[in-house]
C-alpha atoms as a PDB file:
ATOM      1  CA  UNK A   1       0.000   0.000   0.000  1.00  0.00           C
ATOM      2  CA  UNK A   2       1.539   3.355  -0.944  1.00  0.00           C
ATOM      3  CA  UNK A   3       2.022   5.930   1.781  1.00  0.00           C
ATOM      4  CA  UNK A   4      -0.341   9.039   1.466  1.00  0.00           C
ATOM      5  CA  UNK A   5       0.606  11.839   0.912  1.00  0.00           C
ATOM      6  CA  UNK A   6       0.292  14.280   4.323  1.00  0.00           C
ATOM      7  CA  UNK A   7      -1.047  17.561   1.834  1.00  0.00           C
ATOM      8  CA  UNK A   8      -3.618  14.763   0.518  1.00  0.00           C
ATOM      9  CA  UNK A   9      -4.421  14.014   4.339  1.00  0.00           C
ATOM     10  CA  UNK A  10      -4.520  17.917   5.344  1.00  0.00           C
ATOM     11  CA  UNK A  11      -7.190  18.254   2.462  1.00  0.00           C
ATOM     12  CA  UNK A  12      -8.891  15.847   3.332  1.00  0.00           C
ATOM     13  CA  UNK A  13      -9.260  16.306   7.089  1.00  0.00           C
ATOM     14  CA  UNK A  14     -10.126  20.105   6.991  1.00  0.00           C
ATOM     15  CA  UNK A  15     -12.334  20.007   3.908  1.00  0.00           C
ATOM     16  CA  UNK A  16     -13.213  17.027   1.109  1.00  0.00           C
ATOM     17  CA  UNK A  17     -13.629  14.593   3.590  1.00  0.00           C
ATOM     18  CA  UNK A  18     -14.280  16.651   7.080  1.00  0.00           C
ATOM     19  CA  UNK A  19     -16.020  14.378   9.690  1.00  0.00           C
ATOM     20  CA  UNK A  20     -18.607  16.739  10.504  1.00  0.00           C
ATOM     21  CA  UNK A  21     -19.652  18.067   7.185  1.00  0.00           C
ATOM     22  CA  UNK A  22     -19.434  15.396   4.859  1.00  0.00           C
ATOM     23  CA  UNK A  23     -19.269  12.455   6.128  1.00  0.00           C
ATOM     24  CA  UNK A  24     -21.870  13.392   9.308  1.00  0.00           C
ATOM     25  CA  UNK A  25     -20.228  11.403  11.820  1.00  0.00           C
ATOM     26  CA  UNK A  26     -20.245  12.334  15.681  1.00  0.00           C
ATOM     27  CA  UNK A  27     -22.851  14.089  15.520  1.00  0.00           C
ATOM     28  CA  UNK A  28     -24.685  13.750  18.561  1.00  0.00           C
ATOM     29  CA  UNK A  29     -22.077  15.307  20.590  1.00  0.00           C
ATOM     30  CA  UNK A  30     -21.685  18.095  17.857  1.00  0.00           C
ATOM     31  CA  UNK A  31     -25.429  18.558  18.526  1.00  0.00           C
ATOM     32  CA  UNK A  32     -25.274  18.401  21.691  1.00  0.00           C
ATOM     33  CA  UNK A  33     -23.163  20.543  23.246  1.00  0.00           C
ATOM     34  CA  UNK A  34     -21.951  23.747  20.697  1.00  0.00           C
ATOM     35  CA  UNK A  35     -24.213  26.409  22.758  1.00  0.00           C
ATOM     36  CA  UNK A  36     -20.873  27.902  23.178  1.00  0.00           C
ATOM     37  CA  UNK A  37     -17.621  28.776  22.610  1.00  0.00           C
ATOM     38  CA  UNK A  38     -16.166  27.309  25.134  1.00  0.00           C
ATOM     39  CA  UNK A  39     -17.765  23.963  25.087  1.00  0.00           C
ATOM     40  CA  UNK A  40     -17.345  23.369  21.893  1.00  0.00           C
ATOM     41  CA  UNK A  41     -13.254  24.312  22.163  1.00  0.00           C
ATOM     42  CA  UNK A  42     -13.203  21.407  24.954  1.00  0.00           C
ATOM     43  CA  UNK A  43     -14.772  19.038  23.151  1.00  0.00           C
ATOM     44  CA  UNK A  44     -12.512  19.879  20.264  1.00  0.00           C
ATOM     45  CA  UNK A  45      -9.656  18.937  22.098  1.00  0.00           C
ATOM     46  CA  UNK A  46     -10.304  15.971  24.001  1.00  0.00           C
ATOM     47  CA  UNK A  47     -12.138  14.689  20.450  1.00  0.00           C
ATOM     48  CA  UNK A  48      -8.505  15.187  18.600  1.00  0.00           C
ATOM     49  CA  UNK A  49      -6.853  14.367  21.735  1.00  0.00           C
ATOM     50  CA  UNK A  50      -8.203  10.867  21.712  1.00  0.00           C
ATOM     51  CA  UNK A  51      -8.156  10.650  17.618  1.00  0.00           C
ATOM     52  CA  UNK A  52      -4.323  11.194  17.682  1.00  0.00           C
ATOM     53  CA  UNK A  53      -3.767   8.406  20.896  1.00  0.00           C
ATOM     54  CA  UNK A  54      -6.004   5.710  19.101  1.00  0.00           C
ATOM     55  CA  UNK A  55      -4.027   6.328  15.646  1.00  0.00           C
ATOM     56  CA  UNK A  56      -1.317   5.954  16.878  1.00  0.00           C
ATOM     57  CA  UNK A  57      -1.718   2.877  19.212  1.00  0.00           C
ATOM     58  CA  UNK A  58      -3.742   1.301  16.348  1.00  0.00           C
ATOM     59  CA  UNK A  59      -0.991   1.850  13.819  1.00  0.00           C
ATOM     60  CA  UNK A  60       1.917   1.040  16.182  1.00  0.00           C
ATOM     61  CA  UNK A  61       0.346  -2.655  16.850  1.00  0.00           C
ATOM     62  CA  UNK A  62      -1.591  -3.179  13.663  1.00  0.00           C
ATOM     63  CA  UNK A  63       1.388  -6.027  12.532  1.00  0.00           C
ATOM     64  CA  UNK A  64       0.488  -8.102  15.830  1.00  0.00           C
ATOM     65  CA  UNK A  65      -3.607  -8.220  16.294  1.00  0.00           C
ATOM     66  CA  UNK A  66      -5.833 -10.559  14.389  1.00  0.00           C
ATOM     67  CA  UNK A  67      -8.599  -9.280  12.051  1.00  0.00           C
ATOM     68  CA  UNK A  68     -10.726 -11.655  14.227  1.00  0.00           C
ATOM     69  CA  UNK A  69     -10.074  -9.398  17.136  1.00  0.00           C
ATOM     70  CA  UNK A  70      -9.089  -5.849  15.811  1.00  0.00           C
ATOM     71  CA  UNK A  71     -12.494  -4.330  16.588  1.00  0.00           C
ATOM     72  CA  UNK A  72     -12.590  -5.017  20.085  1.00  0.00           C
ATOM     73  CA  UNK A  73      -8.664  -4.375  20.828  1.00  0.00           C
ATOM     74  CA  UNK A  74      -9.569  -1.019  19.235  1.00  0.00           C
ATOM     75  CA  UNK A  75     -12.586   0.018  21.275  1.00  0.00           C
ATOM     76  CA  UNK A  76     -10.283  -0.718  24.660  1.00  0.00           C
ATOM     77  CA  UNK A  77      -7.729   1.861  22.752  1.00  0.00           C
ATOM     78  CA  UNK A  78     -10.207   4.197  22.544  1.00  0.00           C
ATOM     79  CA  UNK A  79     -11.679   3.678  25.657  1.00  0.00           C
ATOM     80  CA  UNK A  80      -8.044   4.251  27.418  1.00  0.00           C
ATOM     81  CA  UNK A  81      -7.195   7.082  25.534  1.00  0.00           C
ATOM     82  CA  UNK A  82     -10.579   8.711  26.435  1.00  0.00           C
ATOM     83  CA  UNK A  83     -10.003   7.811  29.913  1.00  0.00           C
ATOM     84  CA  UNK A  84      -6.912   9.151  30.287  1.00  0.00           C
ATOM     85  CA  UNK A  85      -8.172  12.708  28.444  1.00  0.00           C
ATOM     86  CA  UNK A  86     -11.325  12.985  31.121  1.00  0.00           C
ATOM     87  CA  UNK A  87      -8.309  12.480  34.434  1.00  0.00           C
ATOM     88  CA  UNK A  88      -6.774  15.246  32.421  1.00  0.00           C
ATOM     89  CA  UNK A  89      -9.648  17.631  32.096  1.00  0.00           C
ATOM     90  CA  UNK A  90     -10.750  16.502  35.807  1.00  0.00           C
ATOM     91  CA  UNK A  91      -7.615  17.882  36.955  1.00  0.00           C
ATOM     92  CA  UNK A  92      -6.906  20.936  34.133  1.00  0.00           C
ATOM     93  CA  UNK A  93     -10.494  22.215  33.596  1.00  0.00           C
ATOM     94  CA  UNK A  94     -12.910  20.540  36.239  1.00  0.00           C
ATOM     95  CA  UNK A  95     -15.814  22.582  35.708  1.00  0.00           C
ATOM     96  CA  UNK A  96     -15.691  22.130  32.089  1.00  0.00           C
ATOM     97  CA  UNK A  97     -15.593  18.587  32.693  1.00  0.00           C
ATOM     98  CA  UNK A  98     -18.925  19.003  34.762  1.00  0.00           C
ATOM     99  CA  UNK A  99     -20.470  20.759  31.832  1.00  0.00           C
ATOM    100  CA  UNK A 100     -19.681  18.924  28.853  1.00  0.00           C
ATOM    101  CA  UNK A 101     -20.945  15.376  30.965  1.00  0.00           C
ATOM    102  CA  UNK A 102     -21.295  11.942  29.711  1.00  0.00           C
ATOM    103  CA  UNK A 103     -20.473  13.306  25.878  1.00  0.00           C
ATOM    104  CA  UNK A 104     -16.819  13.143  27.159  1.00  0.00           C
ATOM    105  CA  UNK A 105     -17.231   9.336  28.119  1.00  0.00           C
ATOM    106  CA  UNK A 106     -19.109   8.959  24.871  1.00  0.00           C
ATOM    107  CA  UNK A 107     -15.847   9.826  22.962  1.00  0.00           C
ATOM    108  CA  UNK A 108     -15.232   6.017  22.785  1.00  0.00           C
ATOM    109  CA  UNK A 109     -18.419   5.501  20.807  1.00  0.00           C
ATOM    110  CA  UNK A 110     -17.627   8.141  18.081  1.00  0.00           C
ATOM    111  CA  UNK A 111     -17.715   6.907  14.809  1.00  0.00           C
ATOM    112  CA  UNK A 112     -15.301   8.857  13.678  1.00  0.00           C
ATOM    113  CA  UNK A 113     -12.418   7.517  16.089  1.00  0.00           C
ATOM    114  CA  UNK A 114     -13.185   4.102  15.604  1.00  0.00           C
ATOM    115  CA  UNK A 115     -13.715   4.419  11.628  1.00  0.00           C
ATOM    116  CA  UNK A 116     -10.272   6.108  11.619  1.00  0.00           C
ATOM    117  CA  UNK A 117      -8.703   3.899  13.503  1.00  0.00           C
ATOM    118  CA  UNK A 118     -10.205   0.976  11.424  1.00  0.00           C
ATOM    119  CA  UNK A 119     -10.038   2.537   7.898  1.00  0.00           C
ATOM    120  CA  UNK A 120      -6.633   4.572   7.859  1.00  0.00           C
ATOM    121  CA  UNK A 121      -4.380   3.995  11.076  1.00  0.00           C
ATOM    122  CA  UNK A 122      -4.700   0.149  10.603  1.00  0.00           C
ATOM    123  CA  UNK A 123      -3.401   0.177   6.896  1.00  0.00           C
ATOM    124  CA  UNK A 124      -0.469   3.189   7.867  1.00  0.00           C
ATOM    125  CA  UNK A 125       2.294   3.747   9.488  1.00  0.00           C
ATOM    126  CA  UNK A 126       3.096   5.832  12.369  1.00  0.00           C
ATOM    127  CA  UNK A 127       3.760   8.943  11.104  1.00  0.00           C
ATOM    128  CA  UNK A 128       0.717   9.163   8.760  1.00  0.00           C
ATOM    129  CA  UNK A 129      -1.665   7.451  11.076  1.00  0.00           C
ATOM    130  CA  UNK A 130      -0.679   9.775  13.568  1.00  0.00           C
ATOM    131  CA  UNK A 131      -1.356  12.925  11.422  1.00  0.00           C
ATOM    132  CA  UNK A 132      -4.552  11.418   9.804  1.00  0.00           C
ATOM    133  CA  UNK A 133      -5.959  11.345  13.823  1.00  0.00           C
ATOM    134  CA  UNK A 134      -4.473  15.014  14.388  1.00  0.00           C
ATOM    135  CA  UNK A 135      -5.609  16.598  10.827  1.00  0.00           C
ATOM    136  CA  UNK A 136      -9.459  14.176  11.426  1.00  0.00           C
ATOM    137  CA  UNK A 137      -9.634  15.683  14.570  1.00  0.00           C
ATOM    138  CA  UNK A 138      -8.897  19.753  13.641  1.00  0.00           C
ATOM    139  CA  UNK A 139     -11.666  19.367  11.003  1.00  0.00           C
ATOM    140  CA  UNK A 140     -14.069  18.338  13.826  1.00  0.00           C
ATOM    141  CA  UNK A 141     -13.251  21.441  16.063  1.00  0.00           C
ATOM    142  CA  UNK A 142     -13.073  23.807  13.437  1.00  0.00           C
ATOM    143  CA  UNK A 143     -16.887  23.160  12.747  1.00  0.00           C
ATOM    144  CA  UNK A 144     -17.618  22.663  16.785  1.00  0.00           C
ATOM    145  CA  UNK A 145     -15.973  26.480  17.205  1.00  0.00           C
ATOM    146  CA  UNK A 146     -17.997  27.311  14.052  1.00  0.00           C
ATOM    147  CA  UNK A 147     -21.187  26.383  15.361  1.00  0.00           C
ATOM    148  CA  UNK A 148     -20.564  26.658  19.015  1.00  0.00           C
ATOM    149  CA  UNK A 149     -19.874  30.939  17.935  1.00  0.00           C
ATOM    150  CA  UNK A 150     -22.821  30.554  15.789  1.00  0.00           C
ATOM    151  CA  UNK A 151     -25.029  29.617  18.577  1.00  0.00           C
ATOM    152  CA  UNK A 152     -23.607  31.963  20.979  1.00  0.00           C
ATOM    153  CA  UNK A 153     -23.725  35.027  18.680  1.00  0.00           C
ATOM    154  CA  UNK A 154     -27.215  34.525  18.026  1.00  0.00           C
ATOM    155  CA  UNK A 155     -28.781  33.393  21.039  1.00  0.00           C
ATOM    156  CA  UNK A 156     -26.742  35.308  23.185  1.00  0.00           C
ATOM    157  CA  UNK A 157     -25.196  38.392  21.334  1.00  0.00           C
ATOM    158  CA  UNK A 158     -21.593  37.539  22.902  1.00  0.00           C
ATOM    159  CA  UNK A 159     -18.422  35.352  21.774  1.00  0.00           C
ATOM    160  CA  UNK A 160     -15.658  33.820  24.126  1.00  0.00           C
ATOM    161  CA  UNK A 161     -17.885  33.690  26.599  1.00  0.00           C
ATOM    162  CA  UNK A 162     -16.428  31.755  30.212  1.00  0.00           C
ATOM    163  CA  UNK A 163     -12.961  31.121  28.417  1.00  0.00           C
ATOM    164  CA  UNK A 164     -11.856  30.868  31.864  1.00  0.00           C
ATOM    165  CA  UNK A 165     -13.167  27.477  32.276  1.00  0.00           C
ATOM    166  CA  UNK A 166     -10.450  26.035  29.953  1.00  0.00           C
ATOM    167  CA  UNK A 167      -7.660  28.283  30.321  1.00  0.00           C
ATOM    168  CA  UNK A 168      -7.939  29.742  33.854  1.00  0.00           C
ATOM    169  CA  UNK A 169      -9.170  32.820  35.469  1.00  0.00           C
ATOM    170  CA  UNK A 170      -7.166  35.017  33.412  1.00  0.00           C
ATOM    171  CA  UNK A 171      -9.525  34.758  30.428  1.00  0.00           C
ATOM    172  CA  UNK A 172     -12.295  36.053  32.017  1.00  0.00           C
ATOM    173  CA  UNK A 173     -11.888  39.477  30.526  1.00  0.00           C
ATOM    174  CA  UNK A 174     -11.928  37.613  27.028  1.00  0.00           C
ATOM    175  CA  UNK A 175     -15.751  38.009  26.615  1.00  0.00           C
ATOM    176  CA  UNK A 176     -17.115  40.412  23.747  1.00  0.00           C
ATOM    177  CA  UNK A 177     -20.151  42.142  23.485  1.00  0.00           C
ATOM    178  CA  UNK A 178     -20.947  41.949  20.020  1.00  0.00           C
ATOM    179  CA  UNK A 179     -24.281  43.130  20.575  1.00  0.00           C
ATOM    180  CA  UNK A 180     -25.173  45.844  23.708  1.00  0.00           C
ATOM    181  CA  UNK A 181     -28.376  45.054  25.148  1.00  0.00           C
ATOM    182  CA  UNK A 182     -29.051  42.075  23.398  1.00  0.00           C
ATOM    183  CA  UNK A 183     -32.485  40.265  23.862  1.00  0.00           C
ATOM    184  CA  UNK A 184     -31.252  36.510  24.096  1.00  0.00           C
ATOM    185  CA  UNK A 185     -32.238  34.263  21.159  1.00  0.00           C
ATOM    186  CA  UNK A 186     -33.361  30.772  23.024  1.00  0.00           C
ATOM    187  CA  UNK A 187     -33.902  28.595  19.813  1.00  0.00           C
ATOM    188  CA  UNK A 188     -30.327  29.310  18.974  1.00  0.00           C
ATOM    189  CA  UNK A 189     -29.165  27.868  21.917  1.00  0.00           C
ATOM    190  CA  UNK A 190     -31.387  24.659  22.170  1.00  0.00           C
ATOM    191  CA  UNK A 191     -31.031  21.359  19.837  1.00  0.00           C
ATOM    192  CA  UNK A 192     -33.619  22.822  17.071  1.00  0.00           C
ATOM    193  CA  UNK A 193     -30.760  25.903  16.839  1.00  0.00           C
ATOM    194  CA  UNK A 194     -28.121  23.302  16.571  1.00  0.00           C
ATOM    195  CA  UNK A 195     -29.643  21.379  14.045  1.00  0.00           C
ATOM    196  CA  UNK A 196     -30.239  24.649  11.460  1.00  0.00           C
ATOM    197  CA  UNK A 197     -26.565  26.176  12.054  1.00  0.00           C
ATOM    198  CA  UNK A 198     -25.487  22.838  11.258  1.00  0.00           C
ATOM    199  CA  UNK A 199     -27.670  22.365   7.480  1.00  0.00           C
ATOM    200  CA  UNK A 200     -26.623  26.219   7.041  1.00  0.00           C
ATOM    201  CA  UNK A 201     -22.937  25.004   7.182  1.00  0.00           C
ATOM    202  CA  UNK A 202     -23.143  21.745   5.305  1.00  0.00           C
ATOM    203  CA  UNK A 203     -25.000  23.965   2.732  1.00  0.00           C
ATOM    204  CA  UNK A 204     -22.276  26.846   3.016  1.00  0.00           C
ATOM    205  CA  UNK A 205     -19.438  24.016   1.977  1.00  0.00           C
ATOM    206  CA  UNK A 206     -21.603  22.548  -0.774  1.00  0.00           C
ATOM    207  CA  UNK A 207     -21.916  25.636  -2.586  1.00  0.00           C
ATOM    208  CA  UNK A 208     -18.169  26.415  -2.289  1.00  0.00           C
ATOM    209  CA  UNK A 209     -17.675  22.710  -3.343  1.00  0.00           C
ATOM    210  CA  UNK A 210     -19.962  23.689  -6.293  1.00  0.00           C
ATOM    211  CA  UNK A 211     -18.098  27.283  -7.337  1.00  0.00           C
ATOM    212  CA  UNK A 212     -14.889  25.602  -7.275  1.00  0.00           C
ATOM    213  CA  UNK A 213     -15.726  22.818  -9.784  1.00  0.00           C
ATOM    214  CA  UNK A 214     -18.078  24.686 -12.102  1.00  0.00           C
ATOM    215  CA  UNK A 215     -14.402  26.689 -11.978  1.00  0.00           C
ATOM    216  CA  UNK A 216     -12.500  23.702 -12.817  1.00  0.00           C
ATOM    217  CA  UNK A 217     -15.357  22.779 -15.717  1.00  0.00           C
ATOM    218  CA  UNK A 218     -14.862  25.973 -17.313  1.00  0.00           C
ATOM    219  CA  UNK A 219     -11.481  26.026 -17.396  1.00  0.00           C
ATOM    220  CA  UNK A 220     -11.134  22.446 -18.762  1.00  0.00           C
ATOM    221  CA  UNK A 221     -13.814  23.749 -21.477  1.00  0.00           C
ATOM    222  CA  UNK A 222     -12.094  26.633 -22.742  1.00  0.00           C
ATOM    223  CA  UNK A 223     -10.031  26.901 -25.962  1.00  0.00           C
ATOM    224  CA  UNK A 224      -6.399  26.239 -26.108  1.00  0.00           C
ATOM    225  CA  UNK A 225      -4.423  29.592 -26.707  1.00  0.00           C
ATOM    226  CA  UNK A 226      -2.405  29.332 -30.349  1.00  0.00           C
ATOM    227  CA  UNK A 227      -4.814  26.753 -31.293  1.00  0.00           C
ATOM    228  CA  UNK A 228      -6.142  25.809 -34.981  1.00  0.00           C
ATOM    229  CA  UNK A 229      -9.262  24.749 -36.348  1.00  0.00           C
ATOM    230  CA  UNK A 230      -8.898  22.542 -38.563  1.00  0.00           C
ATOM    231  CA  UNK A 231     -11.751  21.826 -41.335  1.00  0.00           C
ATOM    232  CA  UNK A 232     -12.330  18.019 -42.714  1.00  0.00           C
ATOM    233  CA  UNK A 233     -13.976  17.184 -45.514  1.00  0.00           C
ATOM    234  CA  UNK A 234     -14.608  13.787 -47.024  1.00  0.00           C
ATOM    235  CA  UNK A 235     -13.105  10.415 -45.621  1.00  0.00           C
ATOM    236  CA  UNK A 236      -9.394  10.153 -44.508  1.00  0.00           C
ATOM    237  CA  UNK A 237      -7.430   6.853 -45.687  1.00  0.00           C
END
């Protein structure tokens, strides 16, 4: 199997084949908890977190399990790794941890980490199993921070709101205003909210998708400069 290419893995992690947008996995938790900034950054990180552990692992003992058994020795990967990131967030960012809930155990039952580690970091080597789980994982928090702001903007007129659950008292002050007096926006915050910002995305990508190959189309279409036409009449032998 030929190794892939890391710009071929960057592409496809933030963009033609982003987790969230195209192919819609781990979604619950995406549902579930972007009413903010800050959640959504948390979940970001313990989601790529885990992704690059269980990459890894997978890929460094993919020569020594058994197809028989891969699925299970996988899911106990997983399950470590996403142990290991909740003791970390228990000690780092415990009220966070209280907040986001049982969607941080129910990292071991994303589809994404377990298709990864399945489809990609059992068939690679270290190095681009490893960056597959990091490059997987960015594309999922760029569209949890995308829709967690969303949600906050709108239902709440603010952005960066509570930043000092994840990185300490300090960010406190890192709340904007956007909007002064702001009547909050309640259906932006709860699941119906999360479920339009997310179509409103998946549409967003599809029509860039769509510009940039009607792009492509057109410029395979159009005439070669210096170019002749060249008339035929009759049958050539």
């Amino acid at each position: 199997m030929s190794t892939p290419r890391y710009s071929d893995l960057t592409l496809n992690g933030l963009w033609k084949n982003n987790p969230a947008l195209v192919q819609l996995l781990g979604l619950c938790p995406l549902l579930a908890v972007t009413g903010s900034v800050v959640n959504a950054l948390g979940l970001a990180a313990a989601t790529t977190l885990v992704l690059v552990c269980s990459n890894t692992s997978v890929s460094l003992i993919r020569n020594i399990v058994s197809d028989a058994v891969r699925l299970p020795v996988f899911v106990m990967i997983i399950a470590s790794a996403v142990t290991c990131t909740e003791l970390l967030m228990q000690a780092f960012a415990y009220e966070l941890y209280q907040i986001l809930g049982i969607f941080l155990p129910l990292i071991t039952t994303n589809c994404v980490i377990l298709g990864r580690a399945d489809a990609f970091a059992s068939k690679n080597a270290l190095g681009p199993a490893a960056f597959d789980g990091l490059l997987m994982g960015l594309g999922f928090g760029v569209v949890l921070v995308l829709l967690g702001g969303l949600r906050e903007l709108v239902g709440t007129g603010t952005l960066f709101a509570n930043m000092d659950l994840l990185f300490g008292p300090g960010a406190a002050s890192w709340e904007w205003v956007v909007v002064a007096s702001y009547q909050p926006f309640l259906l932006a915050i709860l699941p119906p909210g999360a479920f339009i910002f997310t179509g409103l995305l998946i549409a967003g990508k599809n029509l860039v998708d769509g510009q940039i190959k009607r792009r492509q189309d057109a410029r395979k279409a159009a005439p070669v400069k210096g170019a002749k036409r060249v008339r035929v009449t009759g049958t050539i032998s």
